[in-house]
PDB file of N, CA and C in Angstrom:
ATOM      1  N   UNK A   1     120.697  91.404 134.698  1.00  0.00           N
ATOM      2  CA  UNK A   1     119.483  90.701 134.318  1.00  0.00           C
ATOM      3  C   UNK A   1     119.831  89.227 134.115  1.00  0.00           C
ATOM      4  N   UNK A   2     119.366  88.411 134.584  1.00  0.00           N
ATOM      5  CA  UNK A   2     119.268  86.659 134.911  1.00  0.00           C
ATOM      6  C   UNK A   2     118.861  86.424 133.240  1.00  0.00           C
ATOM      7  N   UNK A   3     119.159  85.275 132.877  1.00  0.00           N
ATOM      8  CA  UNK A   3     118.784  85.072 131.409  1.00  0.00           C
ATOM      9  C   UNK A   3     117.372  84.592 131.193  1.00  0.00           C
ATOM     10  N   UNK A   4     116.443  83.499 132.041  1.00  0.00           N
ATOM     11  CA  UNK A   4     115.400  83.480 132.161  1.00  0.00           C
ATOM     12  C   UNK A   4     114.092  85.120 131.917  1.00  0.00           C
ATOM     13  N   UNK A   5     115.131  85.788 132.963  1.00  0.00           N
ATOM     14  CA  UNK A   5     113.931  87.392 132.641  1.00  0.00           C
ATOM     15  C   UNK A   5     114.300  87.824 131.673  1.00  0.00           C
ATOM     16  N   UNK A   6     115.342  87.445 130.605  1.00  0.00           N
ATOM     17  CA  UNK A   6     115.480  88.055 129.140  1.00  0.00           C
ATOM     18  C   UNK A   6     114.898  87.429 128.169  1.00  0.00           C
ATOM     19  N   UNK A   7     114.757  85.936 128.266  1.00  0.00           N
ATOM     20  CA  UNK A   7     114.259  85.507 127.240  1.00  0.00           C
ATOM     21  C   UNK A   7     112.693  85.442 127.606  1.00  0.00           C
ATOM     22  N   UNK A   8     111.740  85.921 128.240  1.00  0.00           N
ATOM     23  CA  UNK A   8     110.153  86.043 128.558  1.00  0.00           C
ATOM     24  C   UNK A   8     109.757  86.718 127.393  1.00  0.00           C
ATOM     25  N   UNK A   9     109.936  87.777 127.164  1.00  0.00           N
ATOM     26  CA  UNK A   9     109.072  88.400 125.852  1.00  0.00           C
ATOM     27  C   UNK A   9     110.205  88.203 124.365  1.00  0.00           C
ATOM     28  N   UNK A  10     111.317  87.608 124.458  1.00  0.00           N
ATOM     29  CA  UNK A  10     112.684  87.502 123.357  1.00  0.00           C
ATOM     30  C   UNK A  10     112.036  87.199 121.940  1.00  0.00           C
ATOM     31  N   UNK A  11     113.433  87.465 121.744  1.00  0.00           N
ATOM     32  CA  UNK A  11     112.937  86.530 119.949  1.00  0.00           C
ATOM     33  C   UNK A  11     112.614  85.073 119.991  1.00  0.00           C
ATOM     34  N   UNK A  12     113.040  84.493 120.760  1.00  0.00           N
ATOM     35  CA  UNK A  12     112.941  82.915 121.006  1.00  0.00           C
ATOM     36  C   UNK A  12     110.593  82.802 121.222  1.00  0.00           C
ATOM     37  N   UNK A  13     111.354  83.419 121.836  1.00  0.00           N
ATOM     38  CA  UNK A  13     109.463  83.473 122.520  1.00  0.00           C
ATOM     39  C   UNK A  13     108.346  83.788 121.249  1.00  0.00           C
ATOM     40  N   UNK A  14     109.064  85.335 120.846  1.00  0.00           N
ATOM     41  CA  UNK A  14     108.384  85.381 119.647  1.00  0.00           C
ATOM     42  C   UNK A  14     108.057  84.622 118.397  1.00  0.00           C
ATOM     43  N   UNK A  15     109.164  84.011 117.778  1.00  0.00           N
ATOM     44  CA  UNK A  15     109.630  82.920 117.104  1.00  0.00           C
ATOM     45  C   UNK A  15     108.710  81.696 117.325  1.00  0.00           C
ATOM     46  N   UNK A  16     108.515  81.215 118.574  1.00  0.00           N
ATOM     47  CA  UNK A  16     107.425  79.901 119.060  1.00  0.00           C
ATOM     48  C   UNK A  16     105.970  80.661 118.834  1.00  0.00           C
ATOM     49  N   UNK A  17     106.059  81.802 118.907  1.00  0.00           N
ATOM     50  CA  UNK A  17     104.564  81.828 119.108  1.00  0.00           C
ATOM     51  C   UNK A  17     104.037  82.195 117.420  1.00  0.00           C
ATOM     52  N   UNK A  18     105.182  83.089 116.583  1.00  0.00           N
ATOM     53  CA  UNK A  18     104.610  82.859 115.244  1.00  0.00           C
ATOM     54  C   UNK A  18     104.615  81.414 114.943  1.00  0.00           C
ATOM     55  N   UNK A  19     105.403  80.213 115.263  1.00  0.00           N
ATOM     56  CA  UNK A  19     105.544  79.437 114.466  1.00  0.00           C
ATOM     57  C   UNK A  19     104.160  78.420 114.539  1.00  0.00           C
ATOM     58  N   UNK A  20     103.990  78.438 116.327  1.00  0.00           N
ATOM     59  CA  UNK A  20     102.346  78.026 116.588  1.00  0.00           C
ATOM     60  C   UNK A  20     101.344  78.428 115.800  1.00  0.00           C
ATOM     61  N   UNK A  21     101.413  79.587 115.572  1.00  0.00           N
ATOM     62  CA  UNK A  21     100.087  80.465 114.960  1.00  0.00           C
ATOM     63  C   UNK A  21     100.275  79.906 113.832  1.00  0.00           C
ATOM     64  N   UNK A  22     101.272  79.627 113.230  1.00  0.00           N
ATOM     65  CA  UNK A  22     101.002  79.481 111.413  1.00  0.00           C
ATOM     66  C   UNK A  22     100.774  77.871 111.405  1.00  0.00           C
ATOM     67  N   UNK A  23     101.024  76.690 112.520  1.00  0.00           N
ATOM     68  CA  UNK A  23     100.538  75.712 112.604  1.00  0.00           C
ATOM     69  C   UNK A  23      99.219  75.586 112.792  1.00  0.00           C
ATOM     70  N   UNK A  24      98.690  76.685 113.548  1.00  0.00           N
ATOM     71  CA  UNK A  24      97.230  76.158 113.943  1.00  0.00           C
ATOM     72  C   UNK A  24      96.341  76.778 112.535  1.00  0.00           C
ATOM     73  N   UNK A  25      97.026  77.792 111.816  1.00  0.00           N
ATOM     74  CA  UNK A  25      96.482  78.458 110.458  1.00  0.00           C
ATOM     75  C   UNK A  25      96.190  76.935 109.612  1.00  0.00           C
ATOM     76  N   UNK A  26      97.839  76.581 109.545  1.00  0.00           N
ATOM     77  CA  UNK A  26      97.653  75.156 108.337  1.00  0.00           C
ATOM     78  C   UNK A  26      96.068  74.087 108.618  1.00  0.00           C
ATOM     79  N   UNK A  27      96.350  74.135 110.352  1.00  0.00           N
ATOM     80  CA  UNK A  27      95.068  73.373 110.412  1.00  0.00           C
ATOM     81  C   UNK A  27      93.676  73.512 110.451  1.00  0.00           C
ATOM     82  N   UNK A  28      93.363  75.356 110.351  1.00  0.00           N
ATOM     83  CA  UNK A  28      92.202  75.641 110.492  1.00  0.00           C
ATOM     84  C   UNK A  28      92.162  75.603 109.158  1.00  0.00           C
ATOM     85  N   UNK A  29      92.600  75.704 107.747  1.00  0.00           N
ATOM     86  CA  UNK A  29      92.764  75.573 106.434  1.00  0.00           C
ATOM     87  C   UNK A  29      92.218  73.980 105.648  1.00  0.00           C
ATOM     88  N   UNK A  30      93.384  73.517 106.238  1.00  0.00           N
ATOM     89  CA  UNK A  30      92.798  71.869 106.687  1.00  0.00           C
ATOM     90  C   UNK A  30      90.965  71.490 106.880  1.00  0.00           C
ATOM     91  N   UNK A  31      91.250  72.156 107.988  1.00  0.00           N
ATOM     92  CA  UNK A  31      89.773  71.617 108.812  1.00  0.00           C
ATOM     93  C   UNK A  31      88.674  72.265 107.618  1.00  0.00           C
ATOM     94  N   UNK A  32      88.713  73.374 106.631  1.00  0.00           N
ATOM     95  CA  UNK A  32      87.832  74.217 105.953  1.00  0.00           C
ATOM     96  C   UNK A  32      87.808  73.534 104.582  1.00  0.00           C
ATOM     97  N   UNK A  33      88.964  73.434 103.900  1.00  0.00           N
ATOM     98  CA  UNK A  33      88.667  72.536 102.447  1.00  0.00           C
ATOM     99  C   UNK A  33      88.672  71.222 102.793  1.00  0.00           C
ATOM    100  N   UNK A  34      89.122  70.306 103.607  1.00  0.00           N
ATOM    101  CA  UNK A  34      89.469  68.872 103.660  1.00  0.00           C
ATOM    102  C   UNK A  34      88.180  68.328 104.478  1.00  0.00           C
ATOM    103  N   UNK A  35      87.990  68.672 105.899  1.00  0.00           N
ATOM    104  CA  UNK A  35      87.455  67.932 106.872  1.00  0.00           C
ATOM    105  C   UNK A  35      85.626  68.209 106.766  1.00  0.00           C
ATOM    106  N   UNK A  36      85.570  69.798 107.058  1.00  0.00           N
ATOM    107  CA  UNK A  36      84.110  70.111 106.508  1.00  0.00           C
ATOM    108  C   UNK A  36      83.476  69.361 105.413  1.00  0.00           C
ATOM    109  N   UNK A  37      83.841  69.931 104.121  1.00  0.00           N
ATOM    110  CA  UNK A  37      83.154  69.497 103.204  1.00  0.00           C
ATOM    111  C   UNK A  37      82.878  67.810 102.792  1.00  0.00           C
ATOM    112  N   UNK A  38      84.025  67.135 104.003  1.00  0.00           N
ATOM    113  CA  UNK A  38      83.020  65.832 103.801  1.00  0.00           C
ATOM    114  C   UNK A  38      82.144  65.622 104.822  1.00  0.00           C
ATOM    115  N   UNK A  39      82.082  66.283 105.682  1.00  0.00           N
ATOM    116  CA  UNK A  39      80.663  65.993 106.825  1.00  0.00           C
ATOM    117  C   UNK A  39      79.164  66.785 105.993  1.00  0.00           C
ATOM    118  N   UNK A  40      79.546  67.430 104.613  1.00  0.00           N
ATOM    119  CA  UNK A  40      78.340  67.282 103.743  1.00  0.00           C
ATOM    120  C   UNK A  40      77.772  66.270 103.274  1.00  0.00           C
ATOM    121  N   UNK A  41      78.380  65.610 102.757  1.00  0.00           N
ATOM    122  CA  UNK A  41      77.696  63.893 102.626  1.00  0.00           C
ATOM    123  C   UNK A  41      77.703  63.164 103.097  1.00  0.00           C
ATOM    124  N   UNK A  42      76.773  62.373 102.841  1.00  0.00           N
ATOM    125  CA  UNK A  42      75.519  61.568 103.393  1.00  0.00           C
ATOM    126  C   UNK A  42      76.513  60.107 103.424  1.00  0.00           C
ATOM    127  N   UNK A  43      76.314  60.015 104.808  1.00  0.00           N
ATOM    128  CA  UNK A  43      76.841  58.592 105.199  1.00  0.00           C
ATOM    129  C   UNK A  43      75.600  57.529 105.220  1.00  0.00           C
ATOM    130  N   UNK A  44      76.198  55.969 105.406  1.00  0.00           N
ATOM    131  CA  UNK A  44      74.696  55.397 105.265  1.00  0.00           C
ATOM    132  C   UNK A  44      74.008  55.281 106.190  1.00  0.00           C
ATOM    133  N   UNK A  45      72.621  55.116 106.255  1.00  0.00           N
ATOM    134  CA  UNK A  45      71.764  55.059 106.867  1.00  0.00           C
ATOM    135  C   UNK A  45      72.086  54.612 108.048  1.00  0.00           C
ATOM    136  N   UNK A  46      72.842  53.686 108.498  1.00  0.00           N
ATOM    137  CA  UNK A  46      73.005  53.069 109.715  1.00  0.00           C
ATOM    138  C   UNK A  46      73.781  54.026 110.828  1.00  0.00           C
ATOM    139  N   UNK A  47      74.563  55.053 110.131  1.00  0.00           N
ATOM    140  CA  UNK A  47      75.735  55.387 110.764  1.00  0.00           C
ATOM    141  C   UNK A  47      75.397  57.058 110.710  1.00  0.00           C
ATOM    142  N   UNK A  48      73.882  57.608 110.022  1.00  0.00           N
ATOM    143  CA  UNK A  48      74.000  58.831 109.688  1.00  0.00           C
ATOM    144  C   UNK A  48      73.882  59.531 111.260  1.00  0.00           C
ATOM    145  N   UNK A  49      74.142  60.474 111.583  1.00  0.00           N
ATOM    146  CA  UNK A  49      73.816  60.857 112.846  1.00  0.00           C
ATOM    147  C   UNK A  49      72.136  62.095 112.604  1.00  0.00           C
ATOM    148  N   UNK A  50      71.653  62.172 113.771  1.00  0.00           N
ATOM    149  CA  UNK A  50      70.640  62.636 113.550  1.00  0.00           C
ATOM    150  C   UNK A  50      70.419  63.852 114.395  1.00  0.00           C
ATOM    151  N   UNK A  51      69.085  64.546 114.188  1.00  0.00           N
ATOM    152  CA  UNK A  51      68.964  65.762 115.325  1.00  0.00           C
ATOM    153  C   UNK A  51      70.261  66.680 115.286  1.00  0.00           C
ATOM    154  N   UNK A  52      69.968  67.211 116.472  1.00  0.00           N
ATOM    155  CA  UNK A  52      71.308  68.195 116.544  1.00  0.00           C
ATOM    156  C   UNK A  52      72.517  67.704 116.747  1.00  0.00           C
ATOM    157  N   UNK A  53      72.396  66.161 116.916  1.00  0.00           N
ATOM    158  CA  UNK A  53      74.392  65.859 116.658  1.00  0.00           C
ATOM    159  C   UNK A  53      74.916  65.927 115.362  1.00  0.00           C
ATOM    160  N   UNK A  54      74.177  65.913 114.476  1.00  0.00           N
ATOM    161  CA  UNK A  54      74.358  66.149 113.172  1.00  0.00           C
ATOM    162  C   UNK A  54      74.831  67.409 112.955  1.00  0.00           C
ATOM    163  N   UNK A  55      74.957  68.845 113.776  1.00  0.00           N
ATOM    164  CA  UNK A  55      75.473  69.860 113.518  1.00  0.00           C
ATOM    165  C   UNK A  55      76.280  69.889 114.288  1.00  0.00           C
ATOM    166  N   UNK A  56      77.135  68.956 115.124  1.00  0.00           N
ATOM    167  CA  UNK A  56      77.903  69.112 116.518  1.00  0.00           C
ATOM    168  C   UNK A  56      79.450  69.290 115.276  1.00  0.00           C
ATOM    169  N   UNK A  57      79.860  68.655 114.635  1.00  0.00           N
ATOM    170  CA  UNK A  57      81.123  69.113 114.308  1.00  0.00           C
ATOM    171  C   UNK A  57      81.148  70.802 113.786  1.00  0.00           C
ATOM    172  N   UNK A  58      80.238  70.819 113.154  1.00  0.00           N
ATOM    173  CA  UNK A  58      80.226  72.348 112.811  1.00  0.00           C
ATOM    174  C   UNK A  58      80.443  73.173 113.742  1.00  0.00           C
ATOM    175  N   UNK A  59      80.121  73.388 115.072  1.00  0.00           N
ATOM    176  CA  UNK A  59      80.526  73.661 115.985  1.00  0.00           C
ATOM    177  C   UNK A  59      81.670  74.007 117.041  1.00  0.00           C
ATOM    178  N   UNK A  60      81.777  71.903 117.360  1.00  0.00           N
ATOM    179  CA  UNK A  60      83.478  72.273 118.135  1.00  0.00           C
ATOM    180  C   UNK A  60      84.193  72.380 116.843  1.00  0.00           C
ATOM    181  N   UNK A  61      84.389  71.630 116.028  1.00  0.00           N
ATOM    182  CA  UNK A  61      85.852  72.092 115.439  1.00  0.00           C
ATOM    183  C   UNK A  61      86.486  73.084 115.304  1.00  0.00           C
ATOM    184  N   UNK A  62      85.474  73.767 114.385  1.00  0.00           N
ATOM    185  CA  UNK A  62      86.314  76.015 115.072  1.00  0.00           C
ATOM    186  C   UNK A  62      86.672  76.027 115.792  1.00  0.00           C
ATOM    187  N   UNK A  63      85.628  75.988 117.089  1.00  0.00           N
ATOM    188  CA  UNK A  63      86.363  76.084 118.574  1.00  0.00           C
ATOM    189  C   UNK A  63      87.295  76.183 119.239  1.00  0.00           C
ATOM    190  N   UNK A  64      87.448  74.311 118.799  1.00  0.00           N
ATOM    191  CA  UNK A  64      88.675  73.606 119.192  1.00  0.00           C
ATOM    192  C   UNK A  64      89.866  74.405 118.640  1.00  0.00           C
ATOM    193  N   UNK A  65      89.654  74.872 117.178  1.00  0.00           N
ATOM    194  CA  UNK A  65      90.872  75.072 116.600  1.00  0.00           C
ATOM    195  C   UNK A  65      91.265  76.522 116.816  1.00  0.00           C
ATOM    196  N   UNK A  66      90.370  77.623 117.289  1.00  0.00           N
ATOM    197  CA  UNK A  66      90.170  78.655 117.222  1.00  0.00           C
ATOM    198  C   UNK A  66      90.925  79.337 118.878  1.00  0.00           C
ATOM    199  N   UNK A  67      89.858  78.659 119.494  1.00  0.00           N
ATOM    200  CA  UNK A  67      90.974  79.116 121.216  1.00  0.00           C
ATOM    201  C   UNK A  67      92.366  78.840 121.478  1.00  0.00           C
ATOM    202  N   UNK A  68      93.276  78.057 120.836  1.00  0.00           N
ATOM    203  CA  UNK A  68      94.555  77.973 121.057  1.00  0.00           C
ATOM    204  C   UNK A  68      94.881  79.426 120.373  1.00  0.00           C
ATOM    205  N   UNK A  69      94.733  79.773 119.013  1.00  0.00           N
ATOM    206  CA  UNK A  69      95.630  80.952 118.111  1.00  0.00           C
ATOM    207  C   UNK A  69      95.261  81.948 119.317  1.00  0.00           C
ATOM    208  N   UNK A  70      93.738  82.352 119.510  1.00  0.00           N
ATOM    209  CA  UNK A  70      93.390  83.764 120.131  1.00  0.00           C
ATOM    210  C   UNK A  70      94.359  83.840 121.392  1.00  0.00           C
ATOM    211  N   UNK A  71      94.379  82.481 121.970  1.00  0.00           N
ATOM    212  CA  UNK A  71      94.894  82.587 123.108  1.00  0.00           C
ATOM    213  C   UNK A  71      96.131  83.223 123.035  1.00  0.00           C
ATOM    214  N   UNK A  72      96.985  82.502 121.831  1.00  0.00           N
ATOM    215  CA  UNK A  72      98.077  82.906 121.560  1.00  0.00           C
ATOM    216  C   UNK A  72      98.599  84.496 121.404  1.00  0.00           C
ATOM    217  N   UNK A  73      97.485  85.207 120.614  1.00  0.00           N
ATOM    218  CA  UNK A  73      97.638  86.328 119.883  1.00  0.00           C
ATOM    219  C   UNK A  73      97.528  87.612 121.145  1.00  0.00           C
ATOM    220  N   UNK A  74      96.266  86.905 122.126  1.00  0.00           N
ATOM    221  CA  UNK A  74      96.255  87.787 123.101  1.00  0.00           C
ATOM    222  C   UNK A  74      97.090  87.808 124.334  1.00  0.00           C
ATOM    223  N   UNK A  75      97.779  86.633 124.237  1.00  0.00           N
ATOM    224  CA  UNK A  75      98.735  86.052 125.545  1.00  0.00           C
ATOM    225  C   UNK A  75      98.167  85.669 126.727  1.00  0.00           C
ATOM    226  N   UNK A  76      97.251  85.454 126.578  1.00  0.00           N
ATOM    227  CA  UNK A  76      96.367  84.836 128.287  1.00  0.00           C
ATOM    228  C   UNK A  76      97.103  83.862 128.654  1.00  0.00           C
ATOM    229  N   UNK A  77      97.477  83.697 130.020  1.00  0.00           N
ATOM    230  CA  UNK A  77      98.349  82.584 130.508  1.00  0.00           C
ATOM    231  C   UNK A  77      99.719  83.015 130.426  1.00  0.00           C
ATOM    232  N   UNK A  78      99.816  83.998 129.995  1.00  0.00           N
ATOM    233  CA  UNK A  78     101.781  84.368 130.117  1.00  0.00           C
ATOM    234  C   UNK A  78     102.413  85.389 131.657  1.00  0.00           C
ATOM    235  N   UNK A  79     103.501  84.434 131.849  1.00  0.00           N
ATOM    236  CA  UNK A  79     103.890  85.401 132.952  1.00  0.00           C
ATOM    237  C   UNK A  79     105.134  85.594 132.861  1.00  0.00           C
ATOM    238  N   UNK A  80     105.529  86.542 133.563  1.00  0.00           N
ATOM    239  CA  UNK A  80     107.161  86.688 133.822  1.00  0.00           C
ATOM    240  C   UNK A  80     107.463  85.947 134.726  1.00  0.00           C
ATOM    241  N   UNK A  81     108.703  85.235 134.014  1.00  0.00           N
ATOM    242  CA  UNK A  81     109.350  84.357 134.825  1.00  0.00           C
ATOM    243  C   UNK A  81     110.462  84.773 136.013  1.00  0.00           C
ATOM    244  N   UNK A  82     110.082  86.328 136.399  1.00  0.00           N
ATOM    245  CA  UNK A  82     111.148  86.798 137.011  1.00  0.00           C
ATOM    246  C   UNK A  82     111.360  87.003 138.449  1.00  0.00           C
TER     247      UNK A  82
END
């Protein structure tokens, strides 16, 4: 066995992919006490956004932060390198 086809599913592999997951945790944590709760208040008048852009962060940010872990957890995009 070539060392490339050993290390595809290895501890190395495993190791990167917990260590991702608990990075993107810190930041979905982040994004929930820190970033949210100030898009509750009221900016001034000049700068408030209105209509439905006013709910647009509520939105992508999960998103954004959310499709990297799943991706991770489910492995979409992984191949053998063999």
């Amino acid at each position: 066995m070539d060392v490339v086809g050993s290390m595809v599913g290895g501890p190395i592999a495993e190791a990167l992919r917990l260590f991702f997951l608990a990075f993107y945790a810190i930041g979905v944590t982040v994004l929930v006490l820190r970033v949210l709760p100030l898009a509750f208040r009221s900016a001034p008048v000049e700068r408030r956004a209105e209509g439905i852009y006013r709910y647009l962060p509520f939105f992508l940010l999960p998103v954004g932060f959310l499709i990297p872990p799943v991706a991770m957890l489910t492995r979409v995009g992984e191949f053998n390198a063999t």
